[in-house]
PDB file of N, CA and C in Angstrom:
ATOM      1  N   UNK A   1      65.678  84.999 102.637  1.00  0.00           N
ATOM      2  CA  UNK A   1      66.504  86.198 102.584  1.00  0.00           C
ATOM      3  C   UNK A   1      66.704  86.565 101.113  1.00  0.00           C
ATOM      4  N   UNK A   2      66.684  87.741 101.082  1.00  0.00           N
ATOM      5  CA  UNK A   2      66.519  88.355  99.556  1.00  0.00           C
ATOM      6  C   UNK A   2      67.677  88.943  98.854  1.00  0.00           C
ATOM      7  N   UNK A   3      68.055  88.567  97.638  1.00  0.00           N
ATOM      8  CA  UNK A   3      69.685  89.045  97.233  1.00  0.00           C
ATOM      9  C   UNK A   3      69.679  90.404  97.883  1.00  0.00           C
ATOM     10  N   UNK A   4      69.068  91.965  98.256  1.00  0.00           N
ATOM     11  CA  UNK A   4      69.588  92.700  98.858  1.00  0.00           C
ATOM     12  C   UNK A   4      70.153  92.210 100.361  1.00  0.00           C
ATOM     13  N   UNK A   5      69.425  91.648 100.988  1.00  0.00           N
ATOM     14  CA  UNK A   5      70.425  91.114 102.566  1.00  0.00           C
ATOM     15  C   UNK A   5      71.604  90.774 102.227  1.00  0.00           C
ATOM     16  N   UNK A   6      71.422  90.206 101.206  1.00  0.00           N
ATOM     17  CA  UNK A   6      73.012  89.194 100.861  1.00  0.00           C
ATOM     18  C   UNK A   6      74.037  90.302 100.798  1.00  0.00           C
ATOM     19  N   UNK A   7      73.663  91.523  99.817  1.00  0.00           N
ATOM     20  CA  UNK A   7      74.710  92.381  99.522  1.00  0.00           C
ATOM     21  C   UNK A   7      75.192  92.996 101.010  1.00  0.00           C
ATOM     22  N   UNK A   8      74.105  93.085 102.053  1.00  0.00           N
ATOM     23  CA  UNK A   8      74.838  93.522 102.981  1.00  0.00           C
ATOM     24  C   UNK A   8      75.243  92.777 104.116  1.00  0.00           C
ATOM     25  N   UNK A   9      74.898  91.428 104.011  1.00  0.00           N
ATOM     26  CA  UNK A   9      76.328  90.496 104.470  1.00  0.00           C
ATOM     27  C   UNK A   9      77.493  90.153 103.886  1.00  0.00           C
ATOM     28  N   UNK A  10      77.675  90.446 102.783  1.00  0.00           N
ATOM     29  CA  UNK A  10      79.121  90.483 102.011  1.00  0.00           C
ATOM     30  C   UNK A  10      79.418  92.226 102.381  1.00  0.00           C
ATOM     31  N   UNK A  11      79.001  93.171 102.718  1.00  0.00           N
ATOM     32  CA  UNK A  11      79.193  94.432 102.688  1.00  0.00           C
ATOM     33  C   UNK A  11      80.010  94.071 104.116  1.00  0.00           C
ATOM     34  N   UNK A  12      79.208  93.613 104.877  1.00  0.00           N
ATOM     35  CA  UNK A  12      79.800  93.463 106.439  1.00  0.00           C
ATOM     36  C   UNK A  12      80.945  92.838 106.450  1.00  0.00           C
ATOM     37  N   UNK A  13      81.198  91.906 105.286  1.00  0.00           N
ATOM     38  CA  UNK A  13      82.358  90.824 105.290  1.00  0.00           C
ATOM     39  C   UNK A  13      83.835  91.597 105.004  1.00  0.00           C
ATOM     40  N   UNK A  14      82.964  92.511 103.686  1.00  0.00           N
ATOM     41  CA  UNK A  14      84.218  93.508 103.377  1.00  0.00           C
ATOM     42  C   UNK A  14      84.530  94.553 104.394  1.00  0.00           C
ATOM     43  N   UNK A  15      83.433  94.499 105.239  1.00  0.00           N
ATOM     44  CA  UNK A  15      84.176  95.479 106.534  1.00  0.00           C
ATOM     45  C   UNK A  15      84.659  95.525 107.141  1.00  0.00           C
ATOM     46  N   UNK A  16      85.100  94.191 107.716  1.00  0.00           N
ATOM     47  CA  UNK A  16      85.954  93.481 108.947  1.00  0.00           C
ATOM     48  C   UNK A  16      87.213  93.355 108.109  1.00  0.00           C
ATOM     49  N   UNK A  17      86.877  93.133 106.143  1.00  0.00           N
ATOM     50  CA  UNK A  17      88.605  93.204 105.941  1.00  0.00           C
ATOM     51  C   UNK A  17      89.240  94.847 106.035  1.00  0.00           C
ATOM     52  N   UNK A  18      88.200  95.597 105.438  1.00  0.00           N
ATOM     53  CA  UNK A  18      88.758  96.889 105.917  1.00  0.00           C
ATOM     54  C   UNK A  18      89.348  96.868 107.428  1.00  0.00           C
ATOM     55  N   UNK A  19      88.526  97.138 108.307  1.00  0.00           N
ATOM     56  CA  UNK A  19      89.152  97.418 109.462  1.00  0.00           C
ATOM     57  C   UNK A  19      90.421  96.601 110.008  1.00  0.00           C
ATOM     58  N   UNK A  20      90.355  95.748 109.512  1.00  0.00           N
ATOM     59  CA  UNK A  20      91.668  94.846 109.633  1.00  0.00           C
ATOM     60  C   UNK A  20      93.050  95.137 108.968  1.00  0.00           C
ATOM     61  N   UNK A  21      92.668  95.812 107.925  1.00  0.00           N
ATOM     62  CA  UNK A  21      93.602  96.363 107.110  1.00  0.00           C
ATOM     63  C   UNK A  21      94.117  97.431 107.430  1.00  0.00           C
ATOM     64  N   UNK A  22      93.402  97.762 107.755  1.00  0.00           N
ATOM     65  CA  UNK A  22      93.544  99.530 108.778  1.00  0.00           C
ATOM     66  C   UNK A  22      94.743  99.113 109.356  1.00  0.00           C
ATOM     67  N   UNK A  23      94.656  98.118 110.702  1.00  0.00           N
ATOM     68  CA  UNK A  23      95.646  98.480 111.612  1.00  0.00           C
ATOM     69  C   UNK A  23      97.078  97.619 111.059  1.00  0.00           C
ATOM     70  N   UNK A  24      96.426  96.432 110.126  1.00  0.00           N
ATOM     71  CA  UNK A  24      97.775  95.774 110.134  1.00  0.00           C
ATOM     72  C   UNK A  24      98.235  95.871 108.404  1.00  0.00           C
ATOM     73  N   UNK A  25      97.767  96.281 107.516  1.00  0.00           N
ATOM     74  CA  UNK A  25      98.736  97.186 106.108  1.00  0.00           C
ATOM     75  C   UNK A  25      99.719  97.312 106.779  1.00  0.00           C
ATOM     76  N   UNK A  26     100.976  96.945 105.991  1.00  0.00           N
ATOM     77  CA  UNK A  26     102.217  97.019 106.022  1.00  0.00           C
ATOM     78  C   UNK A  26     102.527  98.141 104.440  1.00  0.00           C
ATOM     79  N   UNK A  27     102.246  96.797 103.890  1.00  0.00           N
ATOM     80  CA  UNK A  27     102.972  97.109 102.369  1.00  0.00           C
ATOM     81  C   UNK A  27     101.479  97.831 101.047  1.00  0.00           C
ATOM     82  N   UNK A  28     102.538  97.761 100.140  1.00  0.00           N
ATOM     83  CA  UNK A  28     101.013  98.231  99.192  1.00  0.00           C
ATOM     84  C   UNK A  28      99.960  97.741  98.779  1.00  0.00           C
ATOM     85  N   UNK A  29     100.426  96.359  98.846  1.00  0.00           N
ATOM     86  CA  UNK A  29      99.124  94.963  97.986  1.00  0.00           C
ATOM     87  C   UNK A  29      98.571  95.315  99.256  1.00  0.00           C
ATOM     88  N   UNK A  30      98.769  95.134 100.601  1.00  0.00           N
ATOM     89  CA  UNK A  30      97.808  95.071 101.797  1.00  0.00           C
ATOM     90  C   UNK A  30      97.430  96.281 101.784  1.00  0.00           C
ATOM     91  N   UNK A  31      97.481  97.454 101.316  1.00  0.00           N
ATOM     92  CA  UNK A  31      97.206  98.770 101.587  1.00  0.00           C
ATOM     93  C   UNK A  31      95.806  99.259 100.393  1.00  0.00           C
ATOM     94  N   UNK A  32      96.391  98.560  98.935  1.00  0.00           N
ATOM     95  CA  UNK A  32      95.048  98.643  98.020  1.00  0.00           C
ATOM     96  C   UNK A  32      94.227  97.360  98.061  1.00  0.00           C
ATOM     97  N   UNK A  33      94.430  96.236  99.070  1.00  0.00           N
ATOM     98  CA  UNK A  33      93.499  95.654  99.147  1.00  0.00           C
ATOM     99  C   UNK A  33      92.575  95.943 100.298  1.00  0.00           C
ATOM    100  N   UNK A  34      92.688  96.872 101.049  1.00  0.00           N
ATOM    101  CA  UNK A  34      92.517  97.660 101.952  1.00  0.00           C
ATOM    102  C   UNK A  34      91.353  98.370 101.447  1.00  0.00           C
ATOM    103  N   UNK A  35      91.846  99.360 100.112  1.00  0.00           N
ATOM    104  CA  UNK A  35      91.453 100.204  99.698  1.00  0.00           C
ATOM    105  C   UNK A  35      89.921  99.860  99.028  1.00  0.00           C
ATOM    106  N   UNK A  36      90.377  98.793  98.310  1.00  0.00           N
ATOM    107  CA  UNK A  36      88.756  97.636  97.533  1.00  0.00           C
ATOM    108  C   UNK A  36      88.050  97.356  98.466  1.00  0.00           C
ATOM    109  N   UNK A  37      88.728  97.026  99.673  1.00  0.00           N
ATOM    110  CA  UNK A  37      87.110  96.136 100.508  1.00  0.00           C
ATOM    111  C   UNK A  37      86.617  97.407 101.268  1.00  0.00           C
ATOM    112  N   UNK A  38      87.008  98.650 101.104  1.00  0.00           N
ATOM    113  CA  UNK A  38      86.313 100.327 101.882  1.00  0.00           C
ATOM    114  C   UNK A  38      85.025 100.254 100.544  1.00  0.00           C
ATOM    115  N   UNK A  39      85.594 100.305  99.084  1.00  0.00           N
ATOM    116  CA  UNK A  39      84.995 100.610  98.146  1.00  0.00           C
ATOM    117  C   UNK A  39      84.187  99.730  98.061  1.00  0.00           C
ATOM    118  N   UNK A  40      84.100  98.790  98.198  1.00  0.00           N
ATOM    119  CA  UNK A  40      83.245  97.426  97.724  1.00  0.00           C
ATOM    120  C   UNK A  40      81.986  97.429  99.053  1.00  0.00           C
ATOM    121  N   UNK A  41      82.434  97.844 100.257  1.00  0.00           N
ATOM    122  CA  UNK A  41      81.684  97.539 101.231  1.00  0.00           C
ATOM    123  C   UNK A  41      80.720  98.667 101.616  1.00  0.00           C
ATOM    124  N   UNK A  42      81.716  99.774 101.347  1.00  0.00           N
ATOM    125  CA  UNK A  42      80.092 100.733 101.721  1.00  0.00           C
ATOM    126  C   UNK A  42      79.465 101.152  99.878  1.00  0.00           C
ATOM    127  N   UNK A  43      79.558 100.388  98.563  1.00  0.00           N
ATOM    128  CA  UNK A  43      79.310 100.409  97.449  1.00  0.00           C
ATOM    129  C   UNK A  43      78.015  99.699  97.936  1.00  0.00           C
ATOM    130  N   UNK A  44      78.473  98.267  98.031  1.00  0.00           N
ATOM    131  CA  UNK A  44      76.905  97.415  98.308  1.00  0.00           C
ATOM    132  C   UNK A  44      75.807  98.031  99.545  1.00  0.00           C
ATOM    133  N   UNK A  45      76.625  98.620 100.930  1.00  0.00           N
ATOM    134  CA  UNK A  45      75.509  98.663 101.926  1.00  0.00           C
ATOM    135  C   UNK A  45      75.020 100.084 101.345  1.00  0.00           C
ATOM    136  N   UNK A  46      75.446 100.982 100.431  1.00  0.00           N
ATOM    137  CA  UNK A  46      74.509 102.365  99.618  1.00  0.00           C
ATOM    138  C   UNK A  46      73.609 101.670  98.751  1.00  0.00           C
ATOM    139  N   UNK A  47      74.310 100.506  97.882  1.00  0.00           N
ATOM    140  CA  UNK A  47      73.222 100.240  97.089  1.00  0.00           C
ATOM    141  C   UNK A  47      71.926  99.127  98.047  1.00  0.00           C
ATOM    142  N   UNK A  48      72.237  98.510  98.848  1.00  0.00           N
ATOM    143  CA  UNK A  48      71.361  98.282  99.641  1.00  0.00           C
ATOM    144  C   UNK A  48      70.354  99.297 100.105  1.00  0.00           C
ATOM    145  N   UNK A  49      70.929 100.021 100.957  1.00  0.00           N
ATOM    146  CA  UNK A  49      69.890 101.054 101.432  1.00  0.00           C
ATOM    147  C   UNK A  49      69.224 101.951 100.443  1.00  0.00           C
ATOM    148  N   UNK A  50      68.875 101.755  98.890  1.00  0.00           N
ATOM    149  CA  UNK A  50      68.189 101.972  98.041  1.00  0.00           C
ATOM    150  C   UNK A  50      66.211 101.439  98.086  1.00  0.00           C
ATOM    151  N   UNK A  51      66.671  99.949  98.542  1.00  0.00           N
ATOM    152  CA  UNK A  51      65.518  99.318  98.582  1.00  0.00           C
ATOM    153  C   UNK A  51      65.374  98.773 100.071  1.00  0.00           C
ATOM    154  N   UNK A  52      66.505  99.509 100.929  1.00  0.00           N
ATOM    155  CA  UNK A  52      65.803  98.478 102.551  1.00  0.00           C
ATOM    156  C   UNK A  52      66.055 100.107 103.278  1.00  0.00           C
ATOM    157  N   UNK A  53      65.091  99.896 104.588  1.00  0.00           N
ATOM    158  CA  UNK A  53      65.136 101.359 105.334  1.00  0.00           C
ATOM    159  C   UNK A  53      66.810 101.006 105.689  1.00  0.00           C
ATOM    160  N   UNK A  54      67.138 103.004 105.544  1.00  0.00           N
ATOM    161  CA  UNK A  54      68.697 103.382 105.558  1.00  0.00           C
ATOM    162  C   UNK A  54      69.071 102.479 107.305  1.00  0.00           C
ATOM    163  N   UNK A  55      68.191 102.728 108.119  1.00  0.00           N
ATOM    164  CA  UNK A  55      68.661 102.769 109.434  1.00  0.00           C
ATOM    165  C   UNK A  55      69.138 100.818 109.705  1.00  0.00           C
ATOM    166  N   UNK A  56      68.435 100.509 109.344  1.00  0.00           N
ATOM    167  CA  UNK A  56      68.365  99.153 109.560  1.00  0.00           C
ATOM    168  C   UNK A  56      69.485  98.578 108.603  1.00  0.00           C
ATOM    169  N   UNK A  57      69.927  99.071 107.730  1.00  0.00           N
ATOM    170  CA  UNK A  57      70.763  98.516 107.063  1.00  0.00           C
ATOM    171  C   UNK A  57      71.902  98.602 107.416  1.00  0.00           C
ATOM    172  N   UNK A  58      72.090 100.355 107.879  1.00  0.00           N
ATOM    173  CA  UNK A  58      73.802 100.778 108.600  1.00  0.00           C
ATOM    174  C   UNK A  58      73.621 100.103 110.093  1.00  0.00           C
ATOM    175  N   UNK A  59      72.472  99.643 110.588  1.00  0.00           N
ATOM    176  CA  UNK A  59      72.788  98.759 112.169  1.00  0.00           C
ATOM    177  C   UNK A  59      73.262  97.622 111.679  1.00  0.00           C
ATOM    178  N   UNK A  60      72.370  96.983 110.808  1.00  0.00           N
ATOM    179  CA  UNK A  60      73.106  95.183 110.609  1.00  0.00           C
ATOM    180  C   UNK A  60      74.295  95.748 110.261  1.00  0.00           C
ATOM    181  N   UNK A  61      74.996  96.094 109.178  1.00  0.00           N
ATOM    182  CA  UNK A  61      76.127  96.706 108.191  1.00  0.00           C
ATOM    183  C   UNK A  61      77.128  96.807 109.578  1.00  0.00           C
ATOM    184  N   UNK A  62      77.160  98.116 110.152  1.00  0.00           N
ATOM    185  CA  UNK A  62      77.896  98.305 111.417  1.00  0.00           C
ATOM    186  C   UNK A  62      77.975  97.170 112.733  1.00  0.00           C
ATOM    187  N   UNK A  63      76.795  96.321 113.015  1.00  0.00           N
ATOM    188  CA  UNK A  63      76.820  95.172 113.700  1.00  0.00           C
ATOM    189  C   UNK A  63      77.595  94.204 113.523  1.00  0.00           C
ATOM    190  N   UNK A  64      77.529  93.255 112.316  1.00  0.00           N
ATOM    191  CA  UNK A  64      78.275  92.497 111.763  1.00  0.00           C
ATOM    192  C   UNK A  64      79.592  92.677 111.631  1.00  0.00           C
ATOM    193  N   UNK A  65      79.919  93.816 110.935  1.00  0.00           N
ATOM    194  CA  UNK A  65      80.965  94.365 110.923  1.00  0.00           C
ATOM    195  C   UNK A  65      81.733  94.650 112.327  1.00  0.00           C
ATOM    196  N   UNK A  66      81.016  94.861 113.393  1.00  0.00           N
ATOM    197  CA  UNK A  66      81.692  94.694 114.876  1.00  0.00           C
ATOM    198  C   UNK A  66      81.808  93.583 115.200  1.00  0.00           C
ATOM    199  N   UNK A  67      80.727  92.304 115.327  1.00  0.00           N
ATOM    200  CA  UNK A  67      80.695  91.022 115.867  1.00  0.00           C
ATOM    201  C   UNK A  67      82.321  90.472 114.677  1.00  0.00           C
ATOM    202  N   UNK A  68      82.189  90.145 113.701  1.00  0.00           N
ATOM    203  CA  UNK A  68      83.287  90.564 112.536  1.00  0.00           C
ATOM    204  C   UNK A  68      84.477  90.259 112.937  1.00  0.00           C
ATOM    205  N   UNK A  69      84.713  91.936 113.068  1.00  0.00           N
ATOM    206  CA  UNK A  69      85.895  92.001 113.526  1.00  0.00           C
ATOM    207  C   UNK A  69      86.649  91.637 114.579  1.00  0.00           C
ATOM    208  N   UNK A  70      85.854  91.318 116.166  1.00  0.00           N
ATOM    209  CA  UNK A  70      86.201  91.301 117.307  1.00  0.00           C
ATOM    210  C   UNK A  70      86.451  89.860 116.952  1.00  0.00           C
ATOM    211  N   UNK A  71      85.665  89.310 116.448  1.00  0.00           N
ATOM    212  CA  UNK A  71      86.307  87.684 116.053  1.00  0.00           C
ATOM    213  C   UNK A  71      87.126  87.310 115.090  1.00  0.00           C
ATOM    214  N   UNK A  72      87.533  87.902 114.197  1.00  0.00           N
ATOM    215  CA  UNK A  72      88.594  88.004 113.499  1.00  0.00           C
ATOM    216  C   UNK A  72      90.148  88.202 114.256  1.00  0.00           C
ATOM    217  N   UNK A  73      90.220  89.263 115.167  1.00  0.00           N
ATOM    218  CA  UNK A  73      91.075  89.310 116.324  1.00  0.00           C
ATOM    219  C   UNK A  73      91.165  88.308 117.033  1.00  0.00           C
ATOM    220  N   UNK A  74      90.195  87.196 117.512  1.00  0.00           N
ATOM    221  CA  UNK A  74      90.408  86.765 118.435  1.00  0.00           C
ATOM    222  C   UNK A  74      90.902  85.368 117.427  1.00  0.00           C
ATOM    223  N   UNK A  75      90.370  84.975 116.189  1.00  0.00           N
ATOM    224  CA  UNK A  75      90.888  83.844 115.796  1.00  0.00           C
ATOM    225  C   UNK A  75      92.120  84.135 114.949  1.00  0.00           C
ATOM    226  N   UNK A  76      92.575  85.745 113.918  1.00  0.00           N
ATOM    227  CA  UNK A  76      93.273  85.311 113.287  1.00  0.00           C
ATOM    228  C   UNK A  76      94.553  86.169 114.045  1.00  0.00           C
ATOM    229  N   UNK A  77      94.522  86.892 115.214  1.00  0.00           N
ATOM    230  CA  UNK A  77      95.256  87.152 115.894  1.00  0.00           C
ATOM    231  C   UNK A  77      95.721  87.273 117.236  1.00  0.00           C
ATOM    232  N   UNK A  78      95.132  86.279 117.923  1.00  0.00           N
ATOM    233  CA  UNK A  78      95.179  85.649 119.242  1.00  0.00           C
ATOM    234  C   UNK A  78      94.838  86.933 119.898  1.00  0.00           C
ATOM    235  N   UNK A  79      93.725  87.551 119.551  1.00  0.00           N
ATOM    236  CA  UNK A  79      93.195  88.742 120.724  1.00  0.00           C
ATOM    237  C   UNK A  79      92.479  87.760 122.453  1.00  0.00           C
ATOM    238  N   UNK A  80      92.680  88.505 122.973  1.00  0.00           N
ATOM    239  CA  UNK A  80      92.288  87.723 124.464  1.00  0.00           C
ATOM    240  C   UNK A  80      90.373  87.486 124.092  1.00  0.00           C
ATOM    241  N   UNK A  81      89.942  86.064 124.710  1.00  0.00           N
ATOM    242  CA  UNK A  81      88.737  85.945 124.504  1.00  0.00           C
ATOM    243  C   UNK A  81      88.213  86.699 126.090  1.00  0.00           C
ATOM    244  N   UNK A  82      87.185  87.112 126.008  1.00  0.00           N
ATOM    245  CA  UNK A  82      86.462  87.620 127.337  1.00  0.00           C
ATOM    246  C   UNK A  82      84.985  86.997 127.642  1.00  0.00           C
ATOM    247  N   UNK A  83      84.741  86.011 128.518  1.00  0.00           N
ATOM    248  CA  UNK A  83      83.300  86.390 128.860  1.00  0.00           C
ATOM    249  C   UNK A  83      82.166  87.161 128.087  1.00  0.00           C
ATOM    250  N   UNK A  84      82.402  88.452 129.010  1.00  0.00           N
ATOM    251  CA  UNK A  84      81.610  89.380 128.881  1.00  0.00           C
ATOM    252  C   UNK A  84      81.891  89.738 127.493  1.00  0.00           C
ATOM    253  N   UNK A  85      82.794  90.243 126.858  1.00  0.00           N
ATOM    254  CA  UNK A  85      82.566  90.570 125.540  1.00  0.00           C
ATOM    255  C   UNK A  85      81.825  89.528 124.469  1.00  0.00           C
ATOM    256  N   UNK A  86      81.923  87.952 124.928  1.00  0.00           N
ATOM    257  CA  UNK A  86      81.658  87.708 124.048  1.00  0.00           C
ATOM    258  C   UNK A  86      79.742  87.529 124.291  1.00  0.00           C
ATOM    259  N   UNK A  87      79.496  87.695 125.157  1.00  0.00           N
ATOM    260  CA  UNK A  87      77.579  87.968 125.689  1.00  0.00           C
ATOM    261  C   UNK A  87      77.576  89.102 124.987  1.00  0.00           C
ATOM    262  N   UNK A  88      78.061  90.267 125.227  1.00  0.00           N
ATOM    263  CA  UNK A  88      78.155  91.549 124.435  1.00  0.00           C
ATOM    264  C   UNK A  88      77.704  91.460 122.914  1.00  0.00           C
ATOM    265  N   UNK A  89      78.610  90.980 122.002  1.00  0.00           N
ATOM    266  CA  UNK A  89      78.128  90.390 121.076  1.00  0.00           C
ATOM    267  C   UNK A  89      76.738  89.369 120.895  1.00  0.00           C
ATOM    268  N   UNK A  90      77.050  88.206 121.486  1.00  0.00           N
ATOM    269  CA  UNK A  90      75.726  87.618 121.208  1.00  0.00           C
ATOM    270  C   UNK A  90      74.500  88.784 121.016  1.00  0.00           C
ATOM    271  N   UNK A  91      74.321  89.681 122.413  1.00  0.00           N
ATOM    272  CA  UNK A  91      73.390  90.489 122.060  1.00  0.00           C
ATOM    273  C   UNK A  91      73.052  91.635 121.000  1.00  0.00           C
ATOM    274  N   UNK A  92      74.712  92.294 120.639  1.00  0.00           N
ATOM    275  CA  UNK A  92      74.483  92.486 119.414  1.00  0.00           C
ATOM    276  C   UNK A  92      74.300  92.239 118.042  1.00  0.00           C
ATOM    277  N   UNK A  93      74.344  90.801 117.965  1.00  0.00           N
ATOM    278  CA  UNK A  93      73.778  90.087 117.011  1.00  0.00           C
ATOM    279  C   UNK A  93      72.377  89.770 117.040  1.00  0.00           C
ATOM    280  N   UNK A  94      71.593  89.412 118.222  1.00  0.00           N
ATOM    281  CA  UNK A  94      70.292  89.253 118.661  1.00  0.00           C
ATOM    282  C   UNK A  94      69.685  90.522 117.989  1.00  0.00           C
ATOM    283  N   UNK A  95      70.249  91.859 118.340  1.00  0.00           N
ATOM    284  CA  UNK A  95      69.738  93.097 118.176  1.00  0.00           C
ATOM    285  C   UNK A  95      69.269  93.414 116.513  1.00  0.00           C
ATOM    286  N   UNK A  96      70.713  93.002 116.040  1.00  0.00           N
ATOM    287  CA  UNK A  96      71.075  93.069 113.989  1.00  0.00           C
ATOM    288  C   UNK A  96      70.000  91.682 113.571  1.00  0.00           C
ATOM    289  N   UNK A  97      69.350  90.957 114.444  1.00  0.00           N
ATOM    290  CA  UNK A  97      68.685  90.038 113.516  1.00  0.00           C
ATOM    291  C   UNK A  97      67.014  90.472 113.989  1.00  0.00           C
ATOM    292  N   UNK A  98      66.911  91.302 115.052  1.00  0.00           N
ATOM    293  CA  UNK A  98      65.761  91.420 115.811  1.00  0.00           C
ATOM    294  C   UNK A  98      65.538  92.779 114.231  1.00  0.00           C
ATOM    295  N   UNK A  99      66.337  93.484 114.103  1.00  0.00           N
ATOM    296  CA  UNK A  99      65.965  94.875 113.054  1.00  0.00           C
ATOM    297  C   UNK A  99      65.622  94.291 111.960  1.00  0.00           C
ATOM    298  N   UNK A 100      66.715  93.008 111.468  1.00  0.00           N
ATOM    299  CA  UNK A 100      66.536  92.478 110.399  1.00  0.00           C
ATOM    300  C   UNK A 100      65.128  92.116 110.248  1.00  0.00           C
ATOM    301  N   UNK A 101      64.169  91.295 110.885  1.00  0.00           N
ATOM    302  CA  UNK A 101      63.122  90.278 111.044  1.00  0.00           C
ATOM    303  C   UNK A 101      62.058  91.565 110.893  1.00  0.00           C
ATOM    304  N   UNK A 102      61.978  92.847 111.033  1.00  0.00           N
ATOM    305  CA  UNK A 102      61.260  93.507 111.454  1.00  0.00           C
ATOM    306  C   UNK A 102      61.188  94.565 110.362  1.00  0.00           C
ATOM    307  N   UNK A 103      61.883  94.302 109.414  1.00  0.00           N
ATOM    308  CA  UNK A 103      62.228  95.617 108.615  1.00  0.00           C
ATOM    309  C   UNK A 103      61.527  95.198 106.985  1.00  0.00           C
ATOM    310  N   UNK A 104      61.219  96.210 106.438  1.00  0.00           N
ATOM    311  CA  UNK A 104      60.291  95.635 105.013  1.00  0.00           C
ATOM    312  C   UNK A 104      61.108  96.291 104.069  1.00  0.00           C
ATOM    313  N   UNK A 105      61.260  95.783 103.136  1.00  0.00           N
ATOM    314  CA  UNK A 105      61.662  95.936 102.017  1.00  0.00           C
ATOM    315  C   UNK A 105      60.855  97.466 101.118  1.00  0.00           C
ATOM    316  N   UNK A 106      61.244  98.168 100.591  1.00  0.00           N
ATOM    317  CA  UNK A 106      60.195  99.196  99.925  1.00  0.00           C
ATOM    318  C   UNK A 106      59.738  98.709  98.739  1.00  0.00           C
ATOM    319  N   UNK A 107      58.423  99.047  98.375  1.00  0.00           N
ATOM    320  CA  UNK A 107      58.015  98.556  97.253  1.00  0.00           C
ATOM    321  C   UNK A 107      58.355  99.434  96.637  1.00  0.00           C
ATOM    322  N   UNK A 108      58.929  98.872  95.379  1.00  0.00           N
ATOM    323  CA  UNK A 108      59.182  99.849  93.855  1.00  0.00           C
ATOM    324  C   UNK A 108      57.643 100.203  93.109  1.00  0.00           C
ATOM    325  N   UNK A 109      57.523 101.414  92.592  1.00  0.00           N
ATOM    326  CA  UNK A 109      56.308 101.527  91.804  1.00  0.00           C
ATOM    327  C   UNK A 109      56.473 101.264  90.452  1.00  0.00           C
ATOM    328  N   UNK A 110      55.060 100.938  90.231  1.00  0.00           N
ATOM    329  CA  UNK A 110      55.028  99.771  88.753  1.00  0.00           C
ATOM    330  C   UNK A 110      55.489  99.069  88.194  1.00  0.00           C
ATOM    331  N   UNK A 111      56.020  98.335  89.793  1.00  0.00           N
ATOM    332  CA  UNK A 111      56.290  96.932  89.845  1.00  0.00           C
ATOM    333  C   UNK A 111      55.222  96.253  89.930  1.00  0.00           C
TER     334      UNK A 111
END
């Protein structure tokens, strides 16, 4: 895996803190730390999708960022576990690694 993947598994990481922040910001430190992981996360998955196709990057990016979050709920705030949701996931992770495995990098010229 190539430092661009990386940026957009830390992109995904900062996405689940966004969305998390979303619903539960109270105060201001939680509100501009809120604010950094929006900036930080779609910063890396733009500069990602520089050198990896756009589509494949906003599926893993948005994937992760769902598998993510739904487990973030369920461990850091006792969301109900489900069955079915959690097959749901598996397959959308199957899906974000099936794009991943399949997707090429662009070559830079006069490189």
């Amino acid at each position: 895996m190539n430092k661009t993947w990386v940026s957009v598994l830390i992109a995904a990481f900062f996405e689940v803190g966004w969305v998390v922040g979303l619903k539960y910001a109270m105060g201001f430190l939680e509100w501009g730390a809120t604010i950094i992981a929006i900036i930080v996360s779609f910063t890396l998955m733009i500069s990602a999708a520089r050198s990896l196709p756009v589509g494949t990057v906003y599926a893993v990016f948005v994937g992760l960022g769902t598998a993510g979050t739904v487990l973030a709920e369920i461990i850091w705030f006792d969301a109900e576990v489900q069955f079915g949701k959690m097959i749901l996931i598996g397959l959308l992770l199957l899906g974000v690694i099936g794009l991943k495995l399949l997707s090429k990098d662009k070559q830079k010229e006069g490189v």
